[in-house]
N, C-alpha and C. Protein backbone atom coordinates (compact mmCIF):
# COMPACT_ATOMS: atom_id res chain seq x y z
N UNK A 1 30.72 -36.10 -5.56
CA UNK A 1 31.52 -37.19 -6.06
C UNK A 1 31.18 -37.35 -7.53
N UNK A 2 32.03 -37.43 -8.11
CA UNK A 2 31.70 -37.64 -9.69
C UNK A 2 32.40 -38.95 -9.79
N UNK A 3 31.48 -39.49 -10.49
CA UNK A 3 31.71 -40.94 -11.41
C UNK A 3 32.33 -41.13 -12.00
N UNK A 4 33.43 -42.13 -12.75
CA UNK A 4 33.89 -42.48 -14.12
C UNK A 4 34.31 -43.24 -14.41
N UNK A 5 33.40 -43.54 -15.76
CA UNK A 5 33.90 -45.07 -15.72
C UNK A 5 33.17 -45.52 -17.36
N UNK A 6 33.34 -46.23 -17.76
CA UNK A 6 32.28 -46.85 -18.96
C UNK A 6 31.08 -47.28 -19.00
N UNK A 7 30.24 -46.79 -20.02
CA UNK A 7 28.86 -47.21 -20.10
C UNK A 7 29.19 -49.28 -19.41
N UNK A 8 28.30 -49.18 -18.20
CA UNK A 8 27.95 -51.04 -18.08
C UNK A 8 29.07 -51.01 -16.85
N UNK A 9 29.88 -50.26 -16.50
CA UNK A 9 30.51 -50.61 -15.62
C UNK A 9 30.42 -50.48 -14.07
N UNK A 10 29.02 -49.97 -14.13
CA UNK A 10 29.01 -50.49 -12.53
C UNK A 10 28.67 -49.08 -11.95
N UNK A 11 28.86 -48.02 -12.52
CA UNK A 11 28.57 -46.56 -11.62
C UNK A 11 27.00 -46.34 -10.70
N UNK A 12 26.27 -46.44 -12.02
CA UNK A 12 24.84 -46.69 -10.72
C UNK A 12 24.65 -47.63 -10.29
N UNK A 13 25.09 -48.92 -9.87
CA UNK A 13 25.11 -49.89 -9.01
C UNK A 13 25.80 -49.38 -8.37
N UNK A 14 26.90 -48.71 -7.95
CA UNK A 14 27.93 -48.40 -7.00
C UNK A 14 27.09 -46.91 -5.92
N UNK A 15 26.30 -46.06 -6.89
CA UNK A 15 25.92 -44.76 -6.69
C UNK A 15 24.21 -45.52 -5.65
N UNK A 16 23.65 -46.37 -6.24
CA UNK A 16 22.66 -46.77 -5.54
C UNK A 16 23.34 -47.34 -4.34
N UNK A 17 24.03 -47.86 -4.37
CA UNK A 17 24.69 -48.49 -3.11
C UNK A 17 25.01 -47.41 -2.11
N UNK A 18 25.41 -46.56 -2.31
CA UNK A 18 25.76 -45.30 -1.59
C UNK A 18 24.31 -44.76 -0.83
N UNK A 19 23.72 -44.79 -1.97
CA UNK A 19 22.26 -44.04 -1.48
C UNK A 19 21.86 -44.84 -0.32
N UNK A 20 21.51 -45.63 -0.91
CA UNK A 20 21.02 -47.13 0.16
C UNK A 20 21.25 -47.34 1.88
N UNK A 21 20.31 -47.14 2.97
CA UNK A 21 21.18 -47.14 4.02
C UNK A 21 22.41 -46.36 4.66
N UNK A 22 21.88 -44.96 3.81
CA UNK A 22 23.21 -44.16 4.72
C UNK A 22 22.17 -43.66 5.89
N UNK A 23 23.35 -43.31 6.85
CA UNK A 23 22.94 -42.76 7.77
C UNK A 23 21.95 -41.41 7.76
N UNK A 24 21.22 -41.14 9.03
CA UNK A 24 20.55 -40.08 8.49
C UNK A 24 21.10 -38.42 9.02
N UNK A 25 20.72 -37.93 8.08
CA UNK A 25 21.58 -36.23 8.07
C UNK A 25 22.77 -36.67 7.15
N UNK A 26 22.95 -37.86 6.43
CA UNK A 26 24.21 -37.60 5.20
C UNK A 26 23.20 -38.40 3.84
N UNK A 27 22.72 -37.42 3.37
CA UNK A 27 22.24 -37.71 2.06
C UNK A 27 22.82 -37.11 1.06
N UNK A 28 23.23 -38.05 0.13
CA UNK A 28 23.14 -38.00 -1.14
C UNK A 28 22.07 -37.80 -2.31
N UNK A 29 22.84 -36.89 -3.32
CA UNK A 29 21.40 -36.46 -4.03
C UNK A 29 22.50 -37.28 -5.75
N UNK A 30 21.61 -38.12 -6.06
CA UNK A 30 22.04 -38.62 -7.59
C UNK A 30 21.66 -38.20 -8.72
N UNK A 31 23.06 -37.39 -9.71
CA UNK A 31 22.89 -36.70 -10.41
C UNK A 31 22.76 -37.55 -11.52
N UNK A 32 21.68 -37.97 -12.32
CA UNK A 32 22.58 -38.58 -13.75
C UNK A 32 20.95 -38.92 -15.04
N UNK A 33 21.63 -38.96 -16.01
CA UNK A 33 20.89 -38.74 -16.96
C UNK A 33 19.63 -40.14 -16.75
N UNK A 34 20.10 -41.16 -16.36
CA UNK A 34 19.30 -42.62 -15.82
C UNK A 34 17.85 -42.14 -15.48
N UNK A 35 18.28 -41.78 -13.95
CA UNK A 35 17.27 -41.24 -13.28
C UNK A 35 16.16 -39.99 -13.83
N UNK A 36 16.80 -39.47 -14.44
CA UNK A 36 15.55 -37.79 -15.38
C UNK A 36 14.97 -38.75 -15.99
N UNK A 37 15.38 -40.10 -17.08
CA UNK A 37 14.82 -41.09 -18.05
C UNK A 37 13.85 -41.40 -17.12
N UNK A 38 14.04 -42.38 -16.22
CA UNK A 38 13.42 -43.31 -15.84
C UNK A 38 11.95 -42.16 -14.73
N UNK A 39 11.96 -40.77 -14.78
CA UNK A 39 10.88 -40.15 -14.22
C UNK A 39 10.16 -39.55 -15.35
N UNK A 40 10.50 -39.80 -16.45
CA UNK A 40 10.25 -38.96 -17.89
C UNK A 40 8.90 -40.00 -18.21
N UNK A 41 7.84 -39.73 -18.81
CA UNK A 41 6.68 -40.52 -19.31
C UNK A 41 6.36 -39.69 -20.47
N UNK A 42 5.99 -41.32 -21.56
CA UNK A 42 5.77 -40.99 -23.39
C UNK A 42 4.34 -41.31 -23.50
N UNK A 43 3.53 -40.17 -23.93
CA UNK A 43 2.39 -40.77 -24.47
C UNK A 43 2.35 -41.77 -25.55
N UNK A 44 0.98 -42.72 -25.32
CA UNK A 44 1.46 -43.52 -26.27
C UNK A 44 2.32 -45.06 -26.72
N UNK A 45 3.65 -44.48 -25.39
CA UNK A 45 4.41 -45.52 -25.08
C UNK A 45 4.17 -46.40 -24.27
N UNK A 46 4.36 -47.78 -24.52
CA UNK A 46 4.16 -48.70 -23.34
C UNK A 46 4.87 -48.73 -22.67
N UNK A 47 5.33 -48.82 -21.28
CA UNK A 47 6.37 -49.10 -20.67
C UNK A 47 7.43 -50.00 -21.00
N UNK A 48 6.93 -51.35 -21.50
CA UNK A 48 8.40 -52.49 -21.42
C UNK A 48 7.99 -52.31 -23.03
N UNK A 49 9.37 -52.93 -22.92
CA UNK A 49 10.23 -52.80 -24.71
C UNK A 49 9.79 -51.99 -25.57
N UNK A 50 10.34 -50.44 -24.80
CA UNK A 50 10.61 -49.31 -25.51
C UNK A 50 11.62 -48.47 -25.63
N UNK A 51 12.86 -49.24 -24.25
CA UNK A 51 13.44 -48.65 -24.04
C UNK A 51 14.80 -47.51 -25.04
N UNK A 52 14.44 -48.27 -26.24
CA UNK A 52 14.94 -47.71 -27.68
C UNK A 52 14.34 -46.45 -28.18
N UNK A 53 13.08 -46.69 -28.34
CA UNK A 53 12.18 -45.36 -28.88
C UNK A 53 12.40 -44.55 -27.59
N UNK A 54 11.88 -44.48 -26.38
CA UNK A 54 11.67 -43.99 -25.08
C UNK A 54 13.71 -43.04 -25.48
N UNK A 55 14.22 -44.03 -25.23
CA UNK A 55 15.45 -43.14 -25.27
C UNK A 55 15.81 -42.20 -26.54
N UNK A 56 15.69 -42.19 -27.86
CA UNK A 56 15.47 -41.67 -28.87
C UNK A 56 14.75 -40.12 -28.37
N UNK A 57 13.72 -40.49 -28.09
CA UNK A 57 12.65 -39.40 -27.57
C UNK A 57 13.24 -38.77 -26.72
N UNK A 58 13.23 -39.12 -25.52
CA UNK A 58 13.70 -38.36 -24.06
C UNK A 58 15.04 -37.96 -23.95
N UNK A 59 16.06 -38.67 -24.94
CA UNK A 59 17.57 -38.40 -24.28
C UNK A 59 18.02 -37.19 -23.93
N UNK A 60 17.33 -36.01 -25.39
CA UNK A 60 17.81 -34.59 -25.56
C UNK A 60 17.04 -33.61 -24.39
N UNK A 61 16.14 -34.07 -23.85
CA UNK A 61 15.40 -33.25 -23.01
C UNK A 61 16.21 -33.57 -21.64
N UNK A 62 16.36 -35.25 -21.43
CA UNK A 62 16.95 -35.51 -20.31
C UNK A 62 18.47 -34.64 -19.76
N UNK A 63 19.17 -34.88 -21.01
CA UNK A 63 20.16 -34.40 -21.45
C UNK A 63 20.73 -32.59 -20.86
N UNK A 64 18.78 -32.16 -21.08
CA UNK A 64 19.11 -30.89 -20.91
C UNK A 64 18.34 -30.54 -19.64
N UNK A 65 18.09 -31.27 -18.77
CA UNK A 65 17.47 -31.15 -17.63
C UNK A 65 19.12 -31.31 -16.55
N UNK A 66 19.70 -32.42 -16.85
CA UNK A 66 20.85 -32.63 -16.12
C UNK A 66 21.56 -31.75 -16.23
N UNK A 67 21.78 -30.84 -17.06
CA UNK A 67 22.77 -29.68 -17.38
C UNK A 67 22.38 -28.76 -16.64
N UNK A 68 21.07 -28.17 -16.91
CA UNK A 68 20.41 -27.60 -15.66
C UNK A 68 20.62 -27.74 -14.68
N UNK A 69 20.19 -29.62 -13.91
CA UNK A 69 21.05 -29.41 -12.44
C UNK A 69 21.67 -29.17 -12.11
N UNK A 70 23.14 -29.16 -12.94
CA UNK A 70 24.39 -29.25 -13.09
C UNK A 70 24.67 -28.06 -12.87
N UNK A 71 23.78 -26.84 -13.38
CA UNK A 71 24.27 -25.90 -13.10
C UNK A 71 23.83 -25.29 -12.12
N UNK A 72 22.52 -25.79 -11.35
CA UNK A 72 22.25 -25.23 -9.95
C UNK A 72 23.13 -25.72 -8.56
N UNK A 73 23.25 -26.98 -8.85
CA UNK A 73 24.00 -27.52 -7.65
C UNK A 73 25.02 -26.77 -6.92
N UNK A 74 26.11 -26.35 -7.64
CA UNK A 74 27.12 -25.87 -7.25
C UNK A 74 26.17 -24.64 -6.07
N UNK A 75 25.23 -23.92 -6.41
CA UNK A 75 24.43 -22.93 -5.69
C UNK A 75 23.81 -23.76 -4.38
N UNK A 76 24.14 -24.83 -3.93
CA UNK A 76 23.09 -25.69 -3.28
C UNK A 76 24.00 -26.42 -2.46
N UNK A 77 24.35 -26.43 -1.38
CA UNK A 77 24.88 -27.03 -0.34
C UNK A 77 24.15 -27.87 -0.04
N UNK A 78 24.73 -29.10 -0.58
CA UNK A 78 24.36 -30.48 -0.76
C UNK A 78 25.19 -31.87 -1.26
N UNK A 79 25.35 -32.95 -0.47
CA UNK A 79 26.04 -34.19 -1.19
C UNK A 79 25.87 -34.78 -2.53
N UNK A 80 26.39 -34.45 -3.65
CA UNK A 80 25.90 -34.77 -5.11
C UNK A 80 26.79 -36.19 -5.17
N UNK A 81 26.42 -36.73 -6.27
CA UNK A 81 26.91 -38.15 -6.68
C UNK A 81 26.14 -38.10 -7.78
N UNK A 82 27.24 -38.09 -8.93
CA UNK A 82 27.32 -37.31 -9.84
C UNK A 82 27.17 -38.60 -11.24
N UNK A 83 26.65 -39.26 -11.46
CA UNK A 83 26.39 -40.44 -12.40
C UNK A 83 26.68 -40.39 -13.51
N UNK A 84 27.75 -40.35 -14.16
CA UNK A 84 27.71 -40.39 -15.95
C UNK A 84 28.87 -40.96 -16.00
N UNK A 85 29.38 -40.93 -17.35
CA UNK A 85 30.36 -41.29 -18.17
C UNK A 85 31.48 -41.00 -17.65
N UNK A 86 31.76 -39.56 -17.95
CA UNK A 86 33.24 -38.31 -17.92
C UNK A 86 33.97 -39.17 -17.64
N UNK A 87 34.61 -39.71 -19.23
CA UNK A 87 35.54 -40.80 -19.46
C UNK A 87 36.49 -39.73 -19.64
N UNK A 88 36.38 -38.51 -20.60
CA UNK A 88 37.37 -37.49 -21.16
C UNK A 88 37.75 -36.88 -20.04
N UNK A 89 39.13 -36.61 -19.88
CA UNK A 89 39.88 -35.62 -18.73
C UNK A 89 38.77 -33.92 -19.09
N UNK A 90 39.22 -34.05 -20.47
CA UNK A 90 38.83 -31.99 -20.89
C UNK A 90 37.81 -31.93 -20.28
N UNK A 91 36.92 -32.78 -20.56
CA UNK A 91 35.17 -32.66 -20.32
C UNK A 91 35.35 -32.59 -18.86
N UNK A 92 35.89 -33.38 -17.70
CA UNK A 92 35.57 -33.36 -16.51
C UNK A 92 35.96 -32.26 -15.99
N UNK A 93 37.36 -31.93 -16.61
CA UNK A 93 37.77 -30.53 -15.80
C UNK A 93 36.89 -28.86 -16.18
N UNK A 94 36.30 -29.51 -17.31
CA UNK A 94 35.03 -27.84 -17.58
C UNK A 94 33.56 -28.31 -16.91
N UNK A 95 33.37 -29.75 -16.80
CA UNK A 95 32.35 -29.87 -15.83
C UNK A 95 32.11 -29.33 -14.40
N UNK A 96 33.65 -29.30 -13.75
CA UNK A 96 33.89 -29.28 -12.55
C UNK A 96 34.46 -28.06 -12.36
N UNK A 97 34.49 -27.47 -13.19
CA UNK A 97 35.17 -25.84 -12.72
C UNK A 97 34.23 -25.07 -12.35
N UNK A 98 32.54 -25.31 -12.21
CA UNK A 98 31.74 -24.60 -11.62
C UNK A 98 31.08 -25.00 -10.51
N UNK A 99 32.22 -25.77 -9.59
CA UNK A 99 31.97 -26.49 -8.53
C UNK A 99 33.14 -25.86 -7.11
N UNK A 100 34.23 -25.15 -8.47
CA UNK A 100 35.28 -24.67 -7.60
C UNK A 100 34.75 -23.87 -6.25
N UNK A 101 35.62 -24.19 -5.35
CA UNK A 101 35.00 -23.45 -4.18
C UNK A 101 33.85 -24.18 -3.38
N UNK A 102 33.30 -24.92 -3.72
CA UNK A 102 32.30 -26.08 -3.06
C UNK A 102 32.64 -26.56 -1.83
């Protein structure tokens, strides 16, 4: 399932909700740049009110960890729920063309 929608609008509240209480043998696996952040740790950094520097730092790595998943999944018979933006049509349809056949 891929997401879309605007930054603030509700996708990982909607995607946690999903997770939350499903039945068992139907799991969902949540794809999205949030989650790589929020397992990512800064030396140095304090945890609360950094979330500025912390993102500065981590975005490009996060960034490129999700792409990575992105590109194993399709290899992986598995329920994805897919967390981002993909506000742009172009972008979703070259995201998703290596899913064809899924």
């Amino acid at each position: 399932v891929m997401l879309i929608g605007l930054p603030a609008a509700g996708k990982t509240t909607w995607a946690k909700s999903q997770v939350e209480g499903v039945k068992p043998g139907k799991r969902y696996i949540v794809l999205s740049t949030n989650n790589i952040l929020d397992q990512m740790k800064v030396s140095g950094l304090l945890r609360s009110h950094n979330y500025h520097e912390r993102f500065e730092i981590l975005m490009p790595h996060a960034s490129a960890a999700l792409n990575k998943l992105l590109e194993i999944a399709p290899t992986r018979r598995r329920s994805y729920l897919w967390d981002q933006t993909n506000v742009y049509q172009s972008a979703r349809r070259r995201k998703l063309a290596t899913f064809v056949g899924f």
